[in-house]
PDB file of N, CA and C in Angstrom:
ATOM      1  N   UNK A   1       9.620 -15.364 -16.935  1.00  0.00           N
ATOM      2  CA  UNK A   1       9.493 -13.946 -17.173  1.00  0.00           C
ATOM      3  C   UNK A   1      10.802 -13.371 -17.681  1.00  0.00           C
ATOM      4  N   UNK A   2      11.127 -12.313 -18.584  1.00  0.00           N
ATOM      5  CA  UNK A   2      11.984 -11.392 -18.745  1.00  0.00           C
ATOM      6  C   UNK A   2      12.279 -10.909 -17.619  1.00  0.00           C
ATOM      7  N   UNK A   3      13.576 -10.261 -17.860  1.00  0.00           N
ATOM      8  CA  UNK A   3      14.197  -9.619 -17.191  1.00  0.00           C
ATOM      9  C   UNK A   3      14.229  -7.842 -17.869  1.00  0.00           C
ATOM     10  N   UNK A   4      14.058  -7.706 -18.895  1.00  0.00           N
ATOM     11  CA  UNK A   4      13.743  -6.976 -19.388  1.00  0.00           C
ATOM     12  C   UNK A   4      12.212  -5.575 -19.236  1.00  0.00           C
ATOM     13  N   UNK A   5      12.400  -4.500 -18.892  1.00  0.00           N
ATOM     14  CA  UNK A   5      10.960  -3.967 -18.182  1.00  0.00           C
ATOM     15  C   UNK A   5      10.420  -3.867 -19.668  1.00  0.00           C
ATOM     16  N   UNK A   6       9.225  -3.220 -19.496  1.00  0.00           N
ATOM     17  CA  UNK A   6       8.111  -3.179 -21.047  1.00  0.00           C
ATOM     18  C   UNK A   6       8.764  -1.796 -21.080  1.00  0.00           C
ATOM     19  N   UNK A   7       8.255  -1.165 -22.434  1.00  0.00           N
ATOM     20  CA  UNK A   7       8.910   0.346 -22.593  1.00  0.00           C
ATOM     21  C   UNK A   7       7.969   0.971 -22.605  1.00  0.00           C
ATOM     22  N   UNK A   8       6.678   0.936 -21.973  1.00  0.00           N
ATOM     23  CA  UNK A   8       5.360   1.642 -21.266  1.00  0.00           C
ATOM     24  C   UNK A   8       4.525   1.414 -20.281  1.00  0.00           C
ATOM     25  N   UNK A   9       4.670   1.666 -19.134  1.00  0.00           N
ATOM     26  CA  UNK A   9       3.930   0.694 -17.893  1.00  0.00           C
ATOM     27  C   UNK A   9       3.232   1.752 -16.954  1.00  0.00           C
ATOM     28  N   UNK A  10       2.059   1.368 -16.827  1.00  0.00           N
ATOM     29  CA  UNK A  10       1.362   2.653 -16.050  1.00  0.00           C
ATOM     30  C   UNK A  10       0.889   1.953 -14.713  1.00  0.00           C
ATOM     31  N   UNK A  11       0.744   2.705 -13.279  1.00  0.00           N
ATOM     32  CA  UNK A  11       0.395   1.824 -12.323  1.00  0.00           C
ATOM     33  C   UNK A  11      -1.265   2.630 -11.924  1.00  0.00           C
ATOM     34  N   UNK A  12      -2.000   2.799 -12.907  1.00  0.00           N
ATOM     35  CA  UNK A  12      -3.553   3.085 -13.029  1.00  0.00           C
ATOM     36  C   UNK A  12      -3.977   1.891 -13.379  1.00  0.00           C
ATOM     37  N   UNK A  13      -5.004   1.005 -12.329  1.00  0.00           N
ATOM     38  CA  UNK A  13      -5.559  -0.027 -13.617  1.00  0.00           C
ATOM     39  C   UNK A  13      -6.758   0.623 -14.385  1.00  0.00           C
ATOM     40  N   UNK A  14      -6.838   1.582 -14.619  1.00  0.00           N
ATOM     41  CA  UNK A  14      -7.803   2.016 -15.951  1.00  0.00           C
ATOM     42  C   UNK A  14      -7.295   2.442 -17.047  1.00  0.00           C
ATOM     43  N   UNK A  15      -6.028   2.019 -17.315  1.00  0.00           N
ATOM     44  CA  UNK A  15      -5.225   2.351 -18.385  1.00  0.00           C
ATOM     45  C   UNK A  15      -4.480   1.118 -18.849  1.00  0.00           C
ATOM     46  N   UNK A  16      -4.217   1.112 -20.458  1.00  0.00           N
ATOM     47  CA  UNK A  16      -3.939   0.002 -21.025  1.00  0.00           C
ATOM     48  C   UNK A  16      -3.085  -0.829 -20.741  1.00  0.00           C
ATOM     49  N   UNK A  17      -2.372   0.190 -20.288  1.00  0.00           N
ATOM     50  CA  UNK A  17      -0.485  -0.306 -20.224  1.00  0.00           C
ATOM     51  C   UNK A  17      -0.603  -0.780 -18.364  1.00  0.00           C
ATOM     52  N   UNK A  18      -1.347  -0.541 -18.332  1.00  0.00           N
ATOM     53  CA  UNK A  18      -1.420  -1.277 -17.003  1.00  0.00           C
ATOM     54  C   UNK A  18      -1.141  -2.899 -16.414  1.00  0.00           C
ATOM     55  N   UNK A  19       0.236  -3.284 -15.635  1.00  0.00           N
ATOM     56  CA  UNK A  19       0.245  -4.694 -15.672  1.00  0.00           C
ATOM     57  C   UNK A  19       0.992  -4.983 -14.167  1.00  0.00           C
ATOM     58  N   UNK A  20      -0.297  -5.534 -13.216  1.00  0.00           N
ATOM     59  CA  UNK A  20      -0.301  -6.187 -12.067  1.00  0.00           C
ATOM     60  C   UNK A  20       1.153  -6.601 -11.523  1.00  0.00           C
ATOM     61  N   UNK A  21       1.094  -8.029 -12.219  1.00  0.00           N
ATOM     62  CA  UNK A  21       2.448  -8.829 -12.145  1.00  0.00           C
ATOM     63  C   UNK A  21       3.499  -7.961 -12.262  1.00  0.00           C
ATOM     64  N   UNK A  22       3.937  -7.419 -13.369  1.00  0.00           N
ATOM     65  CA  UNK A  22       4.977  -6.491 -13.561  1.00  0.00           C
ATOM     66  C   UNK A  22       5.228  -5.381 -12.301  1.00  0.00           C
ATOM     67  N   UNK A  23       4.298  -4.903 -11.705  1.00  0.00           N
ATOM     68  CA  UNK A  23       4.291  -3.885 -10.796  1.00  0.00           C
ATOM     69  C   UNK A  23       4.534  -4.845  -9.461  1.00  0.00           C
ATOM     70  N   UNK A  24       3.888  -6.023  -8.876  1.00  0.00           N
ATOM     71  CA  UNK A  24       4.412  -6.737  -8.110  1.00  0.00           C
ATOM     72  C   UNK A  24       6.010  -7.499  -7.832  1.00  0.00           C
ATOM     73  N   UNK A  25       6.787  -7.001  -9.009  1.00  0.00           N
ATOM     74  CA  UNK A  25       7.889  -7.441  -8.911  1.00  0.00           C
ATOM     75  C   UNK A  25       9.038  -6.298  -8.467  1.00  0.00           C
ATOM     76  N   UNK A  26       7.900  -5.140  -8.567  1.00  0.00           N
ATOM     77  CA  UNK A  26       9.352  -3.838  -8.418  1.00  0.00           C
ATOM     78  C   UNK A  26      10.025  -3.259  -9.294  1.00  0.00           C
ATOM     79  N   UNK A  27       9.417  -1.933  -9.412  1.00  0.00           N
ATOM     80  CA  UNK A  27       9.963  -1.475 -10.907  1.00  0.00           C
ATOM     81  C   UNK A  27      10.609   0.017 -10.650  1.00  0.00           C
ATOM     82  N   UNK A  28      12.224   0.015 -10.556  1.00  0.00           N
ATOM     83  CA  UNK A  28      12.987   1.297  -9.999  1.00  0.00           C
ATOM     84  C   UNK A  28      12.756   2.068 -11.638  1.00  0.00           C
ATOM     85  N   UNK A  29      12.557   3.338 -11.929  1.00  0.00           N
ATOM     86  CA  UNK A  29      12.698   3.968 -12.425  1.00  0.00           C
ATOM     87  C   UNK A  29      13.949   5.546 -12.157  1.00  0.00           C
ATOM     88  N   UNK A  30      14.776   5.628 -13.205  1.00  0.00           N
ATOM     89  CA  UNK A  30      15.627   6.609 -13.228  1.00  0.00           C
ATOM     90  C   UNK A  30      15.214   8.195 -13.860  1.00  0.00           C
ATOM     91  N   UNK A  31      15.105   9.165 -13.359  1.00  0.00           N
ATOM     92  CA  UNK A  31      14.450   9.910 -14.596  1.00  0.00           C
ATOM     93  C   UNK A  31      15.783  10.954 -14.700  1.00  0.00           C
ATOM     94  N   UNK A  32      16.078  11.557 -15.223  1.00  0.00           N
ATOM     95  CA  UNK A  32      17.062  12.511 -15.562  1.00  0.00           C
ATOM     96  C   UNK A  32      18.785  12.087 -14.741  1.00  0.00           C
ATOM     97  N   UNK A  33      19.047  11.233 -14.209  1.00  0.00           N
ATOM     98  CA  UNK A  33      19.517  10.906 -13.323  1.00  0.00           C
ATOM     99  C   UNK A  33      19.271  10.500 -11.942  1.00  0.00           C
ATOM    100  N   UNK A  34      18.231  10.778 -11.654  1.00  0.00           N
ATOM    101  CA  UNK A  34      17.744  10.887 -10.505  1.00  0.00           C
ATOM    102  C   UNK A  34      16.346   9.790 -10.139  1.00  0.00           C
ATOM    103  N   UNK A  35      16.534   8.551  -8.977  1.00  0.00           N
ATOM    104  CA  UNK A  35      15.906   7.774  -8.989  1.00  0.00           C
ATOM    105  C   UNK A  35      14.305   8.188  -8.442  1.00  0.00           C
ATOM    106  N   UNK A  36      13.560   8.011  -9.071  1.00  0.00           N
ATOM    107  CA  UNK A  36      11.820   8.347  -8.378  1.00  0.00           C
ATOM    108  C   UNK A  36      11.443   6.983  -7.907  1.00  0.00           C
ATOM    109  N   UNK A  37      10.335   7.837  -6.889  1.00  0.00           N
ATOM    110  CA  UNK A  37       9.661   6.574  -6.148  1.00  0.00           C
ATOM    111  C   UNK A  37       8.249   6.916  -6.609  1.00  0.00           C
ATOM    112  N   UNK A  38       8.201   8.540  -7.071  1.00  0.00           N
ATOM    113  CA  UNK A  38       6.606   8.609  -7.487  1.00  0.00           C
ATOM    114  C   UNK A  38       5.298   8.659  -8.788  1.00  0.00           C
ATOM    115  N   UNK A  39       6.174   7.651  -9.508  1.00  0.00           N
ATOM    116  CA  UNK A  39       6.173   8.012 -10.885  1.00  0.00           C
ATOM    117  C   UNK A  39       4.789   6.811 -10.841  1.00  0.00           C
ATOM    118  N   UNK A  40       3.408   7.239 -11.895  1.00  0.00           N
ATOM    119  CA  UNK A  40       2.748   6.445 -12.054  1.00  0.00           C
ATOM    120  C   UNK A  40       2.354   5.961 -13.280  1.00  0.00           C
ATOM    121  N   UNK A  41       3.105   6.625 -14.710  1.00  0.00           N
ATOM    122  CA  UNK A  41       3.387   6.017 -15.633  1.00  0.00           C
ATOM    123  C   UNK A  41       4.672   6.572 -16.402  1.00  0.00           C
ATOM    124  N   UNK A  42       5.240   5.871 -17.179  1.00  0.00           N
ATOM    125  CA  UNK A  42       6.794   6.069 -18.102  1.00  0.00           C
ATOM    126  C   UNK A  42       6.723   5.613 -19.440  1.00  0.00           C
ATOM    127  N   UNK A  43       7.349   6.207 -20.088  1.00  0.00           N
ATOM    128  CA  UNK A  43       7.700   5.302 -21.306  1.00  0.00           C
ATOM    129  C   UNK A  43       9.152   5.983 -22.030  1.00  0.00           C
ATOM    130  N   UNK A  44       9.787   4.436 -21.636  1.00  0.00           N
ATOM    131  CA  UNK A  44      11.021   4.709 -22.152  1.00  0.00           C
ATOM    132  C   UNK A  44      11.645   5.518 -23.876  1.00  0.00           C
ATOM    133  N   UNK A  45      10.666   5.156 -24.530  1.00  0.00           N
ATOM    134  CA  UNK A  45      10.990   4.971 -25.972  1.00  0.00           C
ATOM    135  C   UNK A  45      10.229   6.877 -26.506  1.00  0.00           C
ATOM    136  N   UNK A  46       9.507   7.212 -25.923  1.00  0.00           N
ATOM    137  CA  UNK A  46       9.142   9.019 -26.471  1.00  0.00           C
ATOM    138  C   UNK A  46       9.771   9.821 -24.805  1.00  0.00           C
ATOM    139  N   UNK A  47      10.629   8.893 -24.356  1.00  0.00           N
ATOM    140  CA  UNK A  47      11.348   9.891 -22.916  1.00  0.00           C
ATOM    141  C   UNK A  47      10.855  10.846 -21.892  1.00  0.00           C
ATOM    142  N   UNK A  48       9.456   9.757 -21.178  1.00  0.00           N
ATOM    143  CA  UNK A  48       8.776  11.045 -20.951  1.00  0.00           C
ATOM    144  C   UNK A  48       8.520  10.024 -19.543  1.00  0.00           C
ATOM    145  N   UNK A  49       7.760  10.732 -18.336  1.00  0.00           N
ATOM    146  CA  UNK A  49       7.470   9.922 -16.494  1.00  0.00           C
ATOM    147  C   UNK A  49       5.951  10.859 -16.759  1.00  0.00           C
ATOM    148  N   UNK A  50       4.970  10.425 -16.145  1.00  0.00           N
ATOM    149  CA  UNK A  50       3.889  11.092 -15.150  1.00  0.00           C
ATOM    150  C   UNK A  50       3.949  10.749 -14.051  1.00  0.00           C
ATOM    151  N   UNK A  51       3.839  12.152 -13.143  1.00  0.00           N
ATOM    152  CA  UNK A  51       3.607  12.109 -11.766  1.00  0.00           C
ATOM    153  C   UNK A  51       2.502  12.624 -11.095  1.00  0.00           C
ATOM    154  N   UNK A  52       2.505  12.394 -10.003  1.00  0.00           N
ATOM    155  CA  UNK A  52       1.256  13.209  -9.216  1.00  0.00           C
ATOM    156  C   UNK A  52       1.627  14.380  -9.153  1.00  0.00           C
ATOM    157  N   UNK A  53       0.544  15.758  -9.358  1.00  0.00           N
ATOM    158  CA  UNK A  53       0.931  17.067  -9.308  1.00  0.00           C
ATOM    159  C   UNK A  53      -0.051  17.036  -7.726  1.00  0.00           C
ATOM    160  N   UNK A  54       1.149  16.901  -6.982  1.00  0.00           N
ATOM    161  CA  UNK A  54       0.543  17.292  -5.471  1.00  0.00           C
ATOM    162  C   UNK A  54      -0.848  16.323  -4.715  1.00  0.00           C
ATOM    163  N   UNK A  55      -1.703  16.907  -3.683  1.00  0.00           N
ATOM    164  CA  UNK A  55      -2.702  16.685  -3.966  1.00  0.00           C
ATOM    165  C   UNK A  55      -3.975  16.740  -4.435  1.00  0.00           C
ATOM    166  N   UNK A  56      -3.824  17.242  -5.847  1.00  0.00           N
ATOM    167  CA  UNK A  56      -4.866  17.934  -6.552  1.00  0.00           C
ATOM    168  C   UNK A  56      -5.750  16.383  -7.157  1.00  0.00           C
ATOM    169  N   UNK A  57      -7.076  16.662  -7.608  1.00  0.00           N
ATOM    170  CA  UNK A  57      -7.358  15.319  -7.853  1.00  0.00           C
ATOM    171  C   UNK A  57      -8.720  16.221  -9.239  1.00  0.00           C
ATOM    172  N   UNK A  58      -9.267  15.482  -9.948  1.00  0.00           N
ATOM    173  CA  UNK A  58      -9.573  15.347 -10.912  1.00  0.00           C
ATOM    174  C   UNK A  58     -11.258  15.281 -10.614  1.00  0.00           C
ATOM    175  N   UNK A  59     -12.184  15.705 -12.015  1.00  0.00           N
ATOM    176  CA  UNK A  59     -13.770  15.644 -11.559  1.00  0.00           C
ATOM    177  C   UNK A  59     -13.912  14.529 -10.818  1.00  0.00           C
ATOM    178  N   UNK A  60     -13.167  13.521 -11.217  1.00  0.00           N
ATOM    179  CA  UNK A  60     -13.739  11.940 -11.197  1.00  0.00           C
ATOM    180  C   UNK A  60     -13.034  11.295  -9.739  1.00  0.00           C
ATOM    181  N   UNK A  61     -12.222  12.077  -9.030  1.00  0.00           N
ATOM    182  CA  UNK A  61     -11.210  11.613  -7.817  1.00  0.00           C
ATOM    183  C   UNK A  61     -10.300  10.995  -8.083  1.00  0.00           C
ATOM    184  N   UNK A  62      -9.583  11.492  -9.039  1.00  0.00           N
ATOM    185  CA  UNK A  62      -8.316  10.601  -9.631  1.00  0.00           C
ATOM    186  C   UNK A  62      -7.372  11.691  -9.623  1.00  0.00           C
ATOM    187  N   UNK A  63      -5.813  11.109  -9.090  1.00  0.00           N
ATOM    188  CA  UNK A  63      -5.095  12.394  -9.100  1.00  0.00           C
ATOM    189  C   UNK A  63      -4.658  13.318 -10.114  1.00  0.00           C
ATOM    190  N   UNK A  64      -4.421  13.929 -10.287  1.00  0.00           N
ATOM    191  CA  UNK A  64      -3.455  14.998 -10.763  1.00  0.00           C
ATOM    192  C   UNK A  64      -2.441  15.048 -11.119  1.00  0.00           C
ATOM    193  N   UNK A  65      -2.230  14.840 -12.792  1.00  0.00           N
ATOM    194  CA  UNK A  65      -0.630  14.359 -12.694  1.00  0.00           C
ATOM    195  C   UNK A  65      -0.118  15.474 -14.001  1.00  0.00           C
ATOM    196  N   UNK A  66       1.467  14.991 -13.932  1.00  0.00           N
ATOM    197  CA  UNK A  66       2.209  16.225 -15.362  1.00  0.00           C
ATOM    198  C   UNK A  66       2.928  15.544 -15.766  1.00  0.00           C
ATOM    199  N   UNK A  67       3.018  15.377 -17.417  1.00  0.00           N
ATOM    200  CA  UNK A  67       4.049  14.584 -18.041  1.00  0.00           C
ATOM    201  C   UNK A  67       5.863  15.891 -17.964  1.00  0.00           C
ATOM    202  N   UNK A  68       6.836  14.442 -17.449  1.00  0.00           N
ATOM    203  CA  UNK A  68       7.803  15.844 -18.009  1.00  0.00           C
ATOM    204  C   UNK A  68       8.501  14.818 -18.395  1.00  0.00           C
ATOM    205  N   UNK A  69       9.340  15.805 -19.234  1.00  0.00           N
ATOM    206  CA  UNK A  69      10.409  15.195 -20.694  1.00  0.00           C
ATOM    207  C   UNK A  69      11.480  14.934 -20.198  1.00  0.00           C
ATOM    208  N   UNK A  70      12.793  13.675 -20.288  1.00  0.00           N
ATOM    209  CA  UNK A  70      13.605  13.717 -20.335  1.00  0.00           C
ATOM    210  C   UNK A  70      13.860  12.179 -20.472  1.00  0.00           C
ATOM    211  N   UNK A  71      15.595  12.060 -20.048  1.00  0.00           N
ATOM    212  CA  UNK A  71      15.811  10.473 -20.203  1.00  0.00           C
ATOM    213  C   UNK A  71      15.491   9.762 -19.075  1.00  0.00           C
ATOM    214  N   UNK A  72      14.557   8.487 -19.784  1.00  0.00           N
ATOM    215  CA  UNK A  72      14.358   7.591 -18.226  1.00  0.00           C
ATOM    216  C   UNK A  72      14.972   6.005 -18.581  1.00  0.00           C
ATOM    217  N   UNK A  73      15.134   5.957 -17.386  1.00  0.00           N
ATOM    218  CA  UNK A  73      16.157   4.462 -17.419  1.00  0.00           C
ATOM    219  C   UNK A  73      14.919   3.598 -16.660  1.00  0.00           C
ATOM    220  N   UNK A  74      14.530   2.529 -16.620  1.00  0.00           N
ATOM    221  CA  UNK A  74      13.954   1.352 -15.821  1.00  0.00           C
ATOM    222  C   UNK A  74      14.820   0.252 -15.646  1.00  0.00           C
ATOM    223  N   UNK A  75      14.574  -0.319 -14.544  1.00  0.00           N
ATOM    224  CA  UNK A  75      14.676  -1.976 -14.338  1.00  0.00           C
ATOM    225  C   UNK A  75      14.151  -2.153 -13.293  1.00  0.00           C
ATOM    226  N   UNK A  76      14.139  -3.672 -13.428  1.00  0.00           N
ATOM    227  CA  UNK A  76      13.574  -4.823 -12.302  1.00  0.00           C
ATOM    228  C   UNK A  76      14.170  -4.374 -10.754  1.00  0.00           C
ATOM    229  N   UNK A  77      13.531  -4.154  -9.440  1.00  0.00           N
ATOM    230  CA  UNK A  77      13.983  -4.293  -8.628  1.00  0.00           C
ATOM    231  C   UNK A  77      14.364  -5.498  -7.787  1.00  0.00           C
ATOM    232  N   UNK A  78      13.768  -7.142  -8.395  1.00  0.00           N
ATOM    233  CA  UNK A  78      13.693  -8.100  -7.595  1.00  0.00           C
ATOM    234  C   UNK A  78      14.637  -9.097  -8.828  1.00  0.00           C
ATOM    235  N   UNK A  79      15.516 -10.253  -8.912  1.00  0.00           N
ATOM    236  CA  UNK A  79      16.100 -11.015  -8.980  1.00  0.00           C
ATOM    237  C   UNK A  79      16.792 -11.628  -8.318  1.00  0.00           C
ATOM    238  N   UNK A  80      16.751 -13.010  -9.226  1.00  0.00           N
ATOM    239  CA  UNK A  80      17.733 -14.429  -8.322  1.00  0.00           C
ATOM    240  C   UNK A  80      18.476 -14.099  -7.733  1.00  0.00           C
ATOM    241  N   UNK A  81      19.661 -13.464  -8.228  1.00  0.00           N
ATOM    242  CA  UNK A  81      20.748 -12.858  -7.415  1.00  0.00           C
ATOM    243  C   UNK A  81      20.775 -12.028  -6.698  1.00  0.00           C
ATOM    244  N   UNK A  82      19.614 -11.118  -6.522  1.00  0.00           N
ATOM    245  CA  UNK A  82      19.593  -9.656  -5.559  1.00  0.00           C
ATOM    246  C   UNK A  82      20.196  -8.428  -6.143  1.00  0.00           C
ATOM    247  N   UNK A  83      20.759  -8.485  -7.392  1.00  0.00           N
ATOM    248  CA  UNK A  83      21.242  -7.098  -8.013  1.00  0.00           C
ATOM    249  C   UNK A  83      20.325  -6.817  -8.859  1.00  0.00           C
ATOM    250  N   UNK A  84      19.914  -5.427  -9.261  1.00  0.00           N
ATOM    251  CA  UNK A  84      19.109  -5.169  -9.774  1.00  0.00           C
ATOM    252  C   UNK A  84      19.330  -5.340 -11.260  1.00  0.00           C
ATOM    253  N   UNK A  85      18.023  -6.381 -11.715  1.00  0.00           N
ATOM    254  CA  UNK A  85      18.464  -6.148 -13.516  1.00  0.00           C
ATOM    255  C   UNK A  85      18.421  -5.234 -14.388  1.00  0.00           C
ATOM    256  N   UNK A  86      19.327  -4.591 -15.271  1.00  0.00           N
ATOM    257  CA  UNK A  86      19.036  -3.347 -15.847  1.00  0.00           C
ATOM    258  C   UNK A  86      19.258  -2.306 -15.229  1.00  0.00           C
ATOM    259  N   UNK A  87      20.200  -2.167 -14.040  1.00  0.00           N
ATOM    260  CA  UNK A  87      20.272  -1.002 -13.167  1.00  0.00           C
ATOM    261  C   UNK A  87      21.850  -0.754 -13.704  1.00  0.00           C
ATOM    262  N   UNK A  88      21.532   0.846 -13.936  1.00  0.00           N
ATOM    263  CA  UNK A  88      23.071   1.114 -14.577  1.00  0.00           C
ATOM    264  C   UNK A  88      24.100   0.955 -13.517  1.00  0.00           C
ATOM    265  N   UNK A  89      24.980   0.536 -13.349  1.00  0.00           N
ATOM    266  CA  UNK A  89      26.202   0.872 -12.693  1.00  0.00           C
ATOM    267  C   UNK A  89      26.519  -0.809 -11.592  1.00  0.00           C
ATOM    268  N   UNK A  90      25.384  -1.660 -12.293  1.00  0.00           N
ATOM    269  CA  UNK A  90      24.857  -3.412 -11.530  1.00  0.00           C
ATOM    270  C   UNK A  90      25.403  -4.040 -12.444  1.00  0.00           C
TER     271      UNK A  90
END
């Protein structure tokens, strides 16, 4: 496997970018500076996170989420060595 994250990863499996393995390995996301734990899709490359907007949920029982804009950083939370790959300041 890369060490490298994908530059679109969503943790819905009803969405494309959706990928199991990848999410089983631990995936820290940075968004404006600031590390999230609640982010359920990103993409590095148009600079944008979705999150859950609360607990609001959807016709279908799916949550509620809001894209917001800014810079996001990813990496791996799990490697050989225990430092995170791709983590600024590692």
């Amino acid at each position: 496997m890369t060490d490298t994250p994908p530059d679109r990863l969503s943790a819905n499996p009803g969405n494309p970018y959706y990928d199991e393995a990848l999410l089983e390995r631990g995936i820290g996301v940075r968004f404006k500076g600031v590390e999230k734990t609640n982010v359920d899709e990103y993409c590095i490359s148009e600079g944008w996170i979705r999150v859950q907007a609360g607990a609001a949920k959807d016709r279908k029982g799916n949550p509620m989420t809001i894209l917001l804009k800014g810079p996001v950083e990813v990496w791996f939370k799990d490697t050989a060595t225990g430092a995170a790959a791709g983590e600024p300041g590692a």
